[in-house]
Protein backbone atom coordinates (compact mmCIF):
# COMPACT_ATOMS: atom_id res chain seq x y z
CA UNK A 1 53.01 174.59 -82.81
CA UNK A 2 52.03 171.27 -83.93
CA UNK A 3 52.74 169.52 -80.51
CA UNK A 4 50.42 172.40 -78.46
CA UNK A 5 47.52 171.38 -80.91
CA UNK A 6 48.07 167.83 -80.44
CA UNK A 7 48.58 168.29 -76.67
CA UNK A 8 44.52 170.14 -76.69
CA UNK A 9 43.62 167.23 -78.77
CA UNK A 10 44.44 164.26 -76.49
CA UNK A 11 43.17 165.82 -73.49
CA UNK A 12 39.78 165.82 -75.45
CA UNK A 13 40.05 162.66 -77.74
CA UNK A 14 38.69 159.55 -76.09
CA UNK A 15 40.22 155.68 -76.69
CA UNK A 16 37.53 154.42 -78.78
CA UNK A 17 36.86 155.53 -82.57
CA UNK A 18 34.38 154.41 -85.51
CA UNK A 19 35.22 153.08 -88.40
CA UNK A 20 32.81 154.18 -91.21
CA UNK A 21 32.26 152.39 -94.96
CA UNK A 22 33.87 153.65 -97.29
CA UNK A 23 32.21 151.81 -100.40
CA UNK A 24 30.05 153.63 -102.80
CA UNK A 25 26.70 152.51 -103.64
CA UNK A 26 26.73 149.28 -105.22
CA UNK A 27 25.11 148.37 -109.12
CA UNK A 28 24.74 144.43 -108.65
CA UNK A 29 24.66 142.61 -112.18
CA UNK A 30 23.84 139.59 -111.49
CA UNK A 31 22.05 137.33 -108.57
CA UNK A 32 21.69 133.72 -109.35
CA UNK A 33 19.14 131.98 -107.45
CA UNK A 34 21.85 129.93 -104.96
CA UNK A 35 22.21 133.25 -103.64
CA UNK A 36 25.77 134.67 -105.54
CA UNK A 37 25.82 138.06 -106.09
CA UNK A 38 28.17 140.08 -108.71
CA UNK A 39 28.58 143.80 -108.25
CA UNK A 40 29.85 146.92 -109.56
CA UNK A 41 31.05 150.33 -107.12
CA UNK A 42 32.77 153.25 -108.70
CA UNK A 43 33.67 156.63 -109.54
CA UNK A 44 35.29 158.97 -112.07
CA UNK A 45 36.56 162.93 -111.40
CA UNK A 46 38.71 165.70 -113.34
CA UNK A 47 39.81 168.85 -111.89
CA UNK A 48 40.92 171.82 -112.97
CA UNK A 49 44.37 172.91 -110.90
CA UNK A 50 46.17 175.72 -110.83
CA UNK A 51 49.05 176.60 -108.37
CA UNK A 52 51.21 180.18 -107.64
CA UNK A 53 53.77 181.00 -105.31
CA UNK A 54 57.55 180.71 -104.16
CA UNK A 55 60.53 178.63 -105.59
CA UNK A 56 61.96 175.87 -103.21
CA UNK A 57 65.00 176.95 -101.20
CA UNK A 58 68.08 176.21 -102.28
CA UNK A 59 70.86 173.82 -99.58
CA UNK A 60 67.40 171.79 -98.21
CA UNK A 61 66.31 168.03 -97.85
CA UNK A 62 63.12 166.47 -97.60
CA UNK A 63 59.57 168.14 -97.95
CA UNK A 64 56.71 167.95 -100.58
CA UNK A 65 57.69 169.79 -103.61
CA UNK A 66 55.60 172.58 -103.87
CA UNK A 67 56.44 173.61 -107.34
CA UNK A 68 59.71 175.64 -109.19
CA UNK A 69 57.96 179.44 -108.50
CA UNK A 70 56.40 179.08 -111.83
CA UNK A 71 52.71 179.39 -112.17
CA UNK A 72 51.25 176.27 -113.30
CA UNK A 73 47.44 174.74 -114.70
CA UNK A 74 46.80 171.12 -114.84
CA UNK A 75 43.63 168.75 -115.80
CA UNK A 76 44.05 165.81 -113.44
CA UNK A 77 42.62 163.52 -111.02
CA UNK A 78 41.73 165.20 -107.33
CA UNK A 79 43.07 163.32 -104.14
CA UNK A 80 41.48 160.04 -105.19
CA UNK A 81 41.85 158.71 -108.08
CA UNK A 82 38.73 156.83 -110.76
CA UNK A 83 38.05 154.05 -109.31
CA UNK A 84 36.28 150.61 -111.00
CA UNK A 85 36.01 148.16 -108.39
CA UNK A 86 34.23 144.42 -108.40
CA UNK A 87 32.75 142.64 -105.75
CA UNK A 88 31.58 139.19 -105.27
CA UNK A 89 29.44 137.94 -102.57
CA UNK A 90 28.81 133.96 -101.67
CA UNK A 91 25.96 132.22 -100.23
CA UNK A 92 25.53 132.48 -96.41
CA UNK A 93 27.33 129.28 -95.79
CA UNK A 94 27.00 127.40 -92.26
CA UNK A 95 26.90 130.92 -90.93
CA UNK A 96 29.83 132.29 -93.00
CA UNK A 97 29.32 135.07 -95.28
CA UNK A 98 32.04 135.30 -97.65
CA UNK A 99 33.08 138.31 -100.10
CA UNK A 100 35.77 139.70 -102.58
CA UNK A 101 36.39 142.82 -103.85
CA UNK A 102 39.07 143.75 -106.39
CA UNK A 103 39.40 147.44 -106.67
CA UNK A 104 41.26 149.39 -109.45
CA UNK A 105 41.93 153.05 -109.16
CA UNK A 106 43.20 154.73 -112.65
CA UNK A 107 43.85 158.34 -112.93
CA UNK A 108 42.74 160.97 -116.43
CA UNK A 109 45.72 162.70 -116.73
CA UNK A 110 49.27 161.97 -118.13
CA UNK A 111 52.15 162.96 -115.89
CA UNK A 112 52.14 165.95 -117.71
CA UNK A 113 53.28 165.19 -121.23
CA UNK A 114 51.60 164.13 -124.24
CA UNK A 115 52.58 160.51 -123.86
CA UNK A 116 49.83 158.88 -122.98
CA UNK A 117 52.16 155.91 -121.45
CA UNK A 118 52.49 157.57 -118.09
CA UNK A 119 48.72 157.58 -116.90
CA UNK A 120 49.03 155.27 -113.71
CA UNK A 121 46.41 152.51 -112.49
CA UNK A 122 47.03 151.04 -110.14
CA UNK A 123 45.21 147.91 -107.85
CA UNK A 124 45.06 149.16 -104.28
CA UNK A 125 42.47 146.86 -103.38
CA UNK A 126 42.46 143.23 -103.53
CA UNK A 127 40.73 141.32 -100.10
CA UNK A 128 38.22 138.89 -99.48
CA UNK A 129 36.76 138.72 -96.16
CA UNK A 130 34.55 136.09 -94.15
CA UNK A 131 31.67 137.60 -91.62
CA UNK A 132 30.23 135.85 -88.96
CA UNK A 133 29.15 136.14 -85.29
CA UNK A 134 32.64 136.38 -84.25
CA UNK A 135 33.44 139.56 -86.29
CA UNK A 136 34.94 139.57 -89.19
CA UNK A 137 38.97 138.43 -91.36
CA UNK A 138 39.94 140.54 -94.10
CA UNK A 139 43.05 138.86 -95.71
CA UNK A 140 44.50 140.88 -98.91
CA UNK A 141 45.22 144.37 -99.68
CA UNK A 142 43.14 147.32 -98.58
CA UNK A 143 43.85 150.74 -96.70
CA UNK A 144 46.24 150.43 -93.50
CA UNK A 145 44.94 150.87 -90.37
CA UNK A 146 47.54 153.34 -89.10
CA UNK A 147 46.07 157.01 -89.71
CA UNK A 148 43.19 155.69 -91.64
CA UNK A 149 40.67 157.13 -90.23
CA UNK A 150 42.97 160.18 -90.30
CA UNK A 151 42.89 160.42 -93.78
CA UNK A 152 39.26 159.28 -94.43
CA UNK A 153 37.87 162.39 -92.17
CA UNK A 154 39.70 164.87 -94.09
CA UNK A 155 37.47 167.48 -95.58
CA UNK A 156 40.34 167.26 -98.85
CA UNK A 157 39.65 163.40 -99.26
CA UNK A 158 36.73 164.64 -101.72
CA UNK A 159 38.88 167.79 -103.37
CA UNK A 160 42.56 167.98 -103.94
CA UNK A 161 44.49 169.93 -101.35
CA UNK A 162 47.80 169.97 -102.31
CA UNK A 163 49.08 169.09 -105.64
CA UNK A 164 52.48 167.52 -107.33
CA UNK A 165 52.14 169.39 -110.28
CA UNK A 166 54.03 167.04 -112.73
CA UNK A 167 52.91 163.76 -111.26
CA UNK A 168 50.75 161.13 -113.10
CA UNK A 169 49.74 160.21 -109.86
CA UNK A 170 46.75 161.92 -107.63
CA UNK A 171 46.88 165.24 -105.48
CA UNK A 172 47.88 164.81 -101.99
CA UNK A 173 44.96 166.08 -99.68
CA UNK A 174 46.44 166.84 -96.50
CA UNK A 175 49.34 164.09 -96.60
CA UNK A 176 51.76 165.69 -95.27
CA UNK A 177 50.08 168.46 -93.60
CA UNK A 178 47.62 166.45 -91.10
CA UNK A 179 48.57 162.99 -91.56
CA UNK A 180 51.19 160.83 -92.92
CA UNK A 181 49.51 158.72 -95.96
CA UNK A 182 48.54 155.10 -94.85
CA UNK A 183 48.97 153.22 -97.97
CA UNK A 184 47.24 150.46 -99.36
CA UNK A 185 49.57 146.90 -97.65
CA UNK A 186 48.57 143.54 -97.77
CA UNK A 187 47.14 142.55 -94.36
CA UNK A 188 45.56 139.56 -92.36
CA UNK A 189 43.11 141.74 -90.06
CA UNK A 190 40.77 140.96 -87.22
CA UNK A 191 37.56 143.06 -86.67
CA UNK A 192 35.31 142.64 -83.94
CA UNK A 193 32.05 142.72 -83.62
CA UNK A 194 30.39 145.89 -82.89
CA UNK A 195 29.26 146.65 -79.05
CA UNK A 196 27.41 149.24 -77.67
CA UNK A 197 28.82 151.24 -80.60
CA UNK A 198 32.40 150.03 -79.80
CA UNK A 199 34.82 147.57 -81.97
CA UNK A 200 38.62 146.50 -82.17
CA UNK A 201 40.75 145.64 -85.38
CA UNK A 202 44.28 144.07 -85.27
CA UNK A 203 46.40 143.31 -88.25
CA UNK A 204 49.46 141.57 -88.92
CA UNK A 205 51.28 143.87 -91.72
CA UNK A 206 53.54 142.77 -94.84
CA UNK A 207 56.56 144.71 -93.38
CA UNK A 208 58.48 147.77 -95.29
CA UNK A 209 61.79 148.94 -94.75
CA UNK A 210 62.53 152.01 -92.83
CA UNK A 211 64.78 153.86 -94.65
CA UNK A 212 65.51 157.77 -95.95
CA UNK A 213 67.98 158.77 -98.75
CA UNK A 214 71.32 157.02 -98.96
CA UNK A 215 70.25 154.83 -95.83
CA UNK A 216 68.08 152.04 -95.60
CA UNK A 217 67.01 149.19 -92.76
CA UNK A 218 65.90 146.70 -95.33
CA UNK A 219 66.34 143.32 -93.53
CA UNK A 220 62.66 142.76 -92.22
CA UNK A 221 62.12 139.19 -89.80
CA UNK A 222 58.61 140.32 -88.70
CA UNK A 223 55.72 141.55 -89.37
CA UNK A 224 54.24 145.44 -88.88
CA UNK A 225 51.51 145.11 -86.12
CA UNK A 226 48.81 147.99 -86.55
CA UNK A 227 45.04 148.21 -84.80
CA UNK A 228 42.67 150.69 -84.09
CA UNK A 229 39.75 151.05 -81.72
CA UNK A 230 36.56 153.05 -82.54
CA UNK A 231 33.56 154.24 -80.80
CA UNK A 232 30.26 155.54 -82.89
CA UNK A 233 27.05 156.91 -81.23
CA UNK A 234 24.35 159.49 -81.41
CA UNK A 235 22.66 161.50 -78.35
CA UNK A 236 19.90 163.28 -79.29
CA UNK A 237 20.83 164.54 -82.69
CA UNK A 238 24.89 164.69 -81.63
CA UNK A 239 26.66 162.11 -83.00
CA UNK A 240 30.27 161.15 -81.88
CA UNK A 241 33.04 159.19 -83.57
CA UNK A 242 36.00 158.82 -82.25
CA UNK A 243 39.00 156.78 -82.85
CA UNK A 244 42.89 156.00 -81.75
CA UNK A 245 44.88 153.68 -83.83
CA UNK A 246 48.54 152.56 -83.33
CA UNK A 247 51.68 151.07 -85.32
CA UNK A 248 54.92 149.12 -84.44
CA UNK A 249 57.71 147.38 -87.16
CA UNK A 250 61.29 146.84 -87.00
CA UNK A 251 64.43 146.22 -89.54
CA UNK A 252 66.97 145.91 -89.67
CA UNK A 253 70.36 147.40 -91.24
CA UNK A 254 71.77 144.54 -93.73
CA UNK A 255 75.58 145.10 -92.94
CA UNK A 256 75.92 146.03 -89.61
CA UNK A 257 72.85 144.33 -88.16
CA UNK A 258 71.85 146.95 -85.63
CA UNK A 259 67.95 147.42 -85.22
CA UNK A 260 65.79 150.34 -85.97
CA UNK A 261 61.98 150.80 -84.35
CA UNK A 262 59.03 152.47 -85.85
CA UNK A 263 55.87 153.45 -83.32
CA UNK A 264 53.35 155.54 -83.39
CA UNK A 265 49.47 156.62 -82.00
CA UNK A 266 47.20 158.33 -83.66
CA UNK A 267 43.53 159.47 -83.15
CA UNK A 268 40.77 162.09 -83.99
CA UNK A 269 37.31 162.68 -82.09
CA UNK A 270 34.10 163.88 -84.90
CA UNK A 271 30.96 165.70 -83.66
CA UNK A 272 28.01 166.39 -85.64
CA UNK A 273 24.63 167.98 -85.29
CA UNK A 274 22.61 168.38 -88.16
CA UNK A 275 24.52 170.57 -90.80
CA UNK A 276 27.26 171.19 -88.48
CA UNK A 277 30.95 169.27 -87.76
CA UNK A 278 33.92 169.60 -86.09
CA UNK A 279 36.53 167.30 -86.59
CA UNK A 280 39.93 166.77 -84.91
CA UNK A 281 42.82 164.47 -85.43
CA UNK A 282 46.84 164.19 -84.48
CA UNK A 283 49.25 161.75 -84.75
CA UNK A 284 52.62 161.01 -82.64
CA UNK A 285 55.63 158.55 -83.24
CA UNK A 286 59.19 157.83 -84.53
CA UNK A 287 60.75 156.69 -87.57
CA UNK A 288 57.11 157.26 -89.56
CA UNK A 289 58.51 160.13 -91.84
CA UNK A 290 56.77 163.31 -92.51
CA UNK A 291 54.86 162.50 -95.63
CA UNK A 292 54.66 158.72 -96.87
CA UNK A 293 55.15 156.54 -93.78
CA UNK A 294 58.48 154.46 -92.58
CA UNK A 295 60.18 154.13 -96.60
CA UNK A 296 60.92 158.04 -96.59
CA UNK A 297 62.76 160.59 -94.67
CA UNK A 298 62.24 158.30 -91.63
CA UNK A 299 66.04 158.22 -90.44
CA UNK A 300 68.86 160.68 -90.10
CA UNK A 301 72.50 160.57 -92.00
CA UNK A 302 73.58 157.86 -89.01
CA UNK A 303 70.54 155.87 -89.23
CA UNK A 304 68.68 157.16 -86.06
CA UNK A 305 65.23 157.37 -85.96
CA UNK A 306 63.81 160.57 -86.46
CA UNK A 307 60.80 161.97 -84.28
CA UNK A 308 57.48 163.08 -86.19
CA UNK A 309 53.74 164.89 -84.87
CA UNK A 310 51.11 166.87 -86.84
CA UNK A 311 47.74 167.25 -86.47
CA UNK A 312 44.21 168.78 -88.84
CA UNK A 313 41.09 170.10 -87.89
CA UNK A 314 38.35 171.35 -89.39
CA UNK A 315 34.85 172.62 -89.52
CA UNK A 316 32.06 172.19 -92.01
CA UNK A 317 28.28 173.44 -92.50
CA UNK A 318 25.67 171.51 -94.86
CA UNK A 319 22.86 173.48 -96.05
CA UNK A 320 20.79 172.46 -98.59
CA UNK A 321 23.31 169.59 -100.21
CA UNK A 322 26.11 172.26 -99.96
CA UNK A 323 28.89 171.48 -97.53
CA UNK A 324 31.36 175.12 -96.83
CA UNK A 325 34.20 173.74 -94.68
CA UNK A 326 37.58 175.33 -93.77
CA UNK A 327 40.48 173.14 -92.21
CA UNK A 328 44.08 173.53 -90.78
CA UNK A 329 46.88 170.74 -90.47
CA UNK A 330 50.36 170.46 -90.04
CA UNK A 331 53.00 168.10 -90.03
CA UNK A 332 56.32 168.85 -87.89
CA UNK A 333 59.39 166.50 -87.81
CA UNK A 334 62.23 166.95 -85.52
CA UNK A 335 65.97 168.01 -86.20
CA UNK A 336 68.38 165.23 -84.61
CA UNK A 337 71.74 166.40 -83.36
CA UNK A 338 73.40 164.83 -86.71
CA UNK A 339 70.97 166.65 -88.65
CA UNK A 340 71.71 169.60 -86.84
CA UNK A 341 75.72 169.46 -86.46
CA UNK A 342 75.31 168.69 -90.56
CA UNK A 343 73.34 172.27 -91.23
CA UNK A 344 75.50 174.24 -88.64
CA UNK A 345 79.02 172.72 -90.61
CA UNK A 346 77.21 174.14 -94.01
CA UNK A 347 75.28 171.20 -95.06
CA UNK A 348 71.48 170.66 -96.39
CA UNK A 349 68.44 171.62 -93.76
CA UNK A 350 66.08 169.30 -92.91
CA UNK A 351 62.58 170.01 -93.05
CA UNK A 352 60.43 171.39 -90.57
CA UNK A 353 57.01 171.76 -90.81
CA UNK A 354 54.50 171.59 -93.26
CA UNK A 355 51.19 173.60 -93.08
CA UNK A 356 48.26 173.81 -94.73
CA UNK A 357 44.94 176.24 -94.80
CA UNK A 358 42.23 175.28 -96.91
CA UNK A 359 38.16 176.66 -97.74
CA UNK A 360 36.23 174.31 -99.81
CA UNK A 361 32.82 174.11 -101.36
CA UNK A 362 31.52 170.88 -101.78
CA UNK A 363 27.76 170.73 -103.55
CA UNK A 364 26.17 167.12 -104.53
CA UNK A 365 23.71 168.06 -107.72
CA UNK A 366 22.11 164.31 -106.92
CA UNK A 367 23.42 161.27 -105.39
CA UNK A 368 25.92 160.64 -108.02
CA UNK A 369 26.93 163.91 -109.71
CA UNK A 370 29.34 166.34 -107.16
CA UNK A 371 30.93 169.97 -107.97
CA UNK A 372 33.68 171.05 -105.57
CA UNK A 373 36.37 174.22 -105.29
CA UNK A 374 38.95 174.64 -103.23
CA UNK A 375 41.51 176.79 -102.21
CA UNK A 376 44.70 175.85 -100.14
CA UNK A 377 47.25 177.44 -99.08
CA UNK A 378 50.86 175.24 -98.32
CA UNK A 379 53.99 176.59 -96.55
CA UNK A 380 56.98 173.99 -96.09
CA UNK A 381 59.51 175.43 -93.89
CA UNK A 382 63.20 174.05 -93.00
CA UNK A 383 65.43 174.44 -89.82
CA UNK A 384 67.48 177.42 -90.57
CA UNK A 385 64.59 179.83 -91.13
CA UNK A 386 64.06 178.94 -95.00
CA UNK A 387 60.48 178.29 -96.42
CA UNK A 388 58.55 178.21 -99.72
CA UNK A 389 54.72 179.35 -99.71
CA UNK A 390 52.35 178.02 -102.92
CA UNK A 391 48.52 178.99 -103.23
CA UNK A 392 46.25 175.79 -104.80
CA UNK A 393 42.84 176.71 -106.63
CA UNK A 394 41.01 173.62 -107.79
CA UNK A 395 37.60 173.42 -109.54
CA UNK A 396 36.03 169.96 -110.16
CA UNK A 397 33.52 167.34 -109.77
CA UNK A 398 32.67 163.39 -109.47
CA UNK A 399 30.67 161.02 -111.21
CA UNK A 400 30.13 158.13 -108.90
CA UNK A 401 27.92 154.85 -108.89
């Protein structure tokens, strides 16, 4: 299923995507005269979350927990987490504008004790960059290329989609059932400048291993290489974005030596006109995983690479500060013939698929204050014919500045 989706979306997607801010609005606290600025960007949300539905198979590997077939509440963090974030800004210097940011993202909840120890925080931002007519250098830690834009375009980026119950950690959106999470790497990145609504951005990638459980290529000579082009324009009240973003890395195994390769593409087309969107987005590559990209269930029992596609689209209406969207993604990964000699003898299935429906409300009081519900509905099914189906209802809202 997932491969005829992607199929209609890359005969419809075009090579060139956008690349939108993601930074809130900014509270500067101090401006000297020299021209140094000092800023402030953040946010805080709590949901409410409950889940219902199936227990997880028994004799399977690999797949997003869903939950034990209990029903379960939590108060917790949505897909993103609080974030308190600083920026600095230097004086236009012989026509260099230099900047910092240092974001940290902490979340409310415990992972679901009374110890207050296991809140996380943690620092996925931490860049400077330097601007000029040439484009722009980020050098530090911010949000992968790879799928970015994937993830950023999801209608659940702002809600919760689905959620690890016990976890101190955030919900998941759609990872898993859409895109495979980016992450947050440390990167020396390239950005061009913007033409006729067109730009470029390479990046040279701390490497990870490629590895599932019990295996692991963890020797790592070079870097990952990741870019993504993006288009962004309006015609006559229609505005486009559109985007296609790729990934390579290698490693190797420590003992025998023999090389593993991870690839991928990955790409989504937006339209809007005025309260209305549809937006579309796939993915297609090998060794990425299904879930958290290259560390996890990325290779098979003899270290093969394993092949991975999904897709999500959706469509939303604003009316009156009130966005009602519904969207539909699904990750698939594909059985090797190790993985599939190892079932058939009476050992573990791998996983399959993972889909995921979802309706949302989204309503923005003012500029700063947000209420959102959700409801999602996650199946993970497993070669063999086994699968586990678990209902999400989330009420919340943001605080942001």
């Amino acid at each position: 299923m997932c491969r005829k989706f992607l199929g209609i979306f890359c005969s419809v997607a075009v090579l060139f995507c956008f690349s939108p801010s993601t930074s809130l609005a900014e509270l500067v606290i101090v401006s000297t005269d020299q021209g140094w600025e000092f800023s402030t960007d953040g946010m805080v949300n709590l949901f409410a979350v409950t889940s219902s539905g199936d227990e997880r198979p028994d004799n399977v590997n690999n797949g997003i927990t869903l939950g034990d077939g209990n029903d379960s509440f939590r108060l917790r963090s949505g897909f993103l987490p609080g974030v308190l974030a600083f920026n600095v800004k230097a004086p236009t210097t012989n026509g260099l504008d230099m900047g910092a940011r240092i974001g940290f993202y902490p979340n409310p909840q415990n992972a679901n004790t009374k110890n207050s120890f296991s809140a996380q925080i943690d620092l996925r931002e931490i860049y400077f960059t330097v601007d000029g007519t040439f484009g722009q250098f980020l050098l530090g830690k911010t949000l992968s290329l790879f799928q970015g834009q994937n993830t950023l375009t999801g209608m659940t980026l702002m809600g919760t989609g689905v959620s690890a119950i016990s976890g101190g950690g955030t919900t998941l959106g759609n990872i898993g059932y859409g895109y495979i999470y980016p992450q947050f790497n440390a990167q020396i990145r390239y950005t061009t400048p913007t033409r006729y609504g067109c730009k470029l951005a390479v990046g040279i990638y701390d490497p990870s291993v490629i590895a599932s459980t019990g295996i692991e290529a963890g020797v790592t000579k070079a870097p990952r290489f990741e870019s993504e082009a993006s288009y962004t324009g309006d015609f006559n009240g229609l505005s486009v974005k559109t985007w296609i973003s790729g990934l390579y890395q290698t490693a190797e195994f420590e003992e025998s030596g023999d090389e593993v390769e991870a690839n991928g593409v990955a790409g989504g087309l937006a339209l809007g006109f005025k309260g209305a969107e549809l937006v579309l987005s796939g993915f297609d590559g090998q060794a990425l995983g299904s879930t958290l990209m290259l560390d996890t269930d990325s290779l098979d029992p003899d270290g093969d690479e394993r092949d991975s596609q999904g897709y999500l689209a959706q469509f939303s209406y604003t009316y009156n500060k009130t966005k009602f969207g519904v969207a539909y993604g699904c990750n698939e990964i594909d059985e090797t013939s190790t993985e599939e000699a190892l079932r058939l003898g009476g050992g573990n299935a791998e996983l399959e698929e993972q889909n995921m429906l979802t309706f949302g409300i989204y309503h923005d009081l003012n500029d700063h204050f947000k209420l959102i519900a959700e409801y999602s509905q996650a199946e993970n099914t497993w070669f063999g014919g086994q699968s586990q189906d678990v209902d999400f209802v989330s009420v919340g809202s943001f605080f942001m500045w």
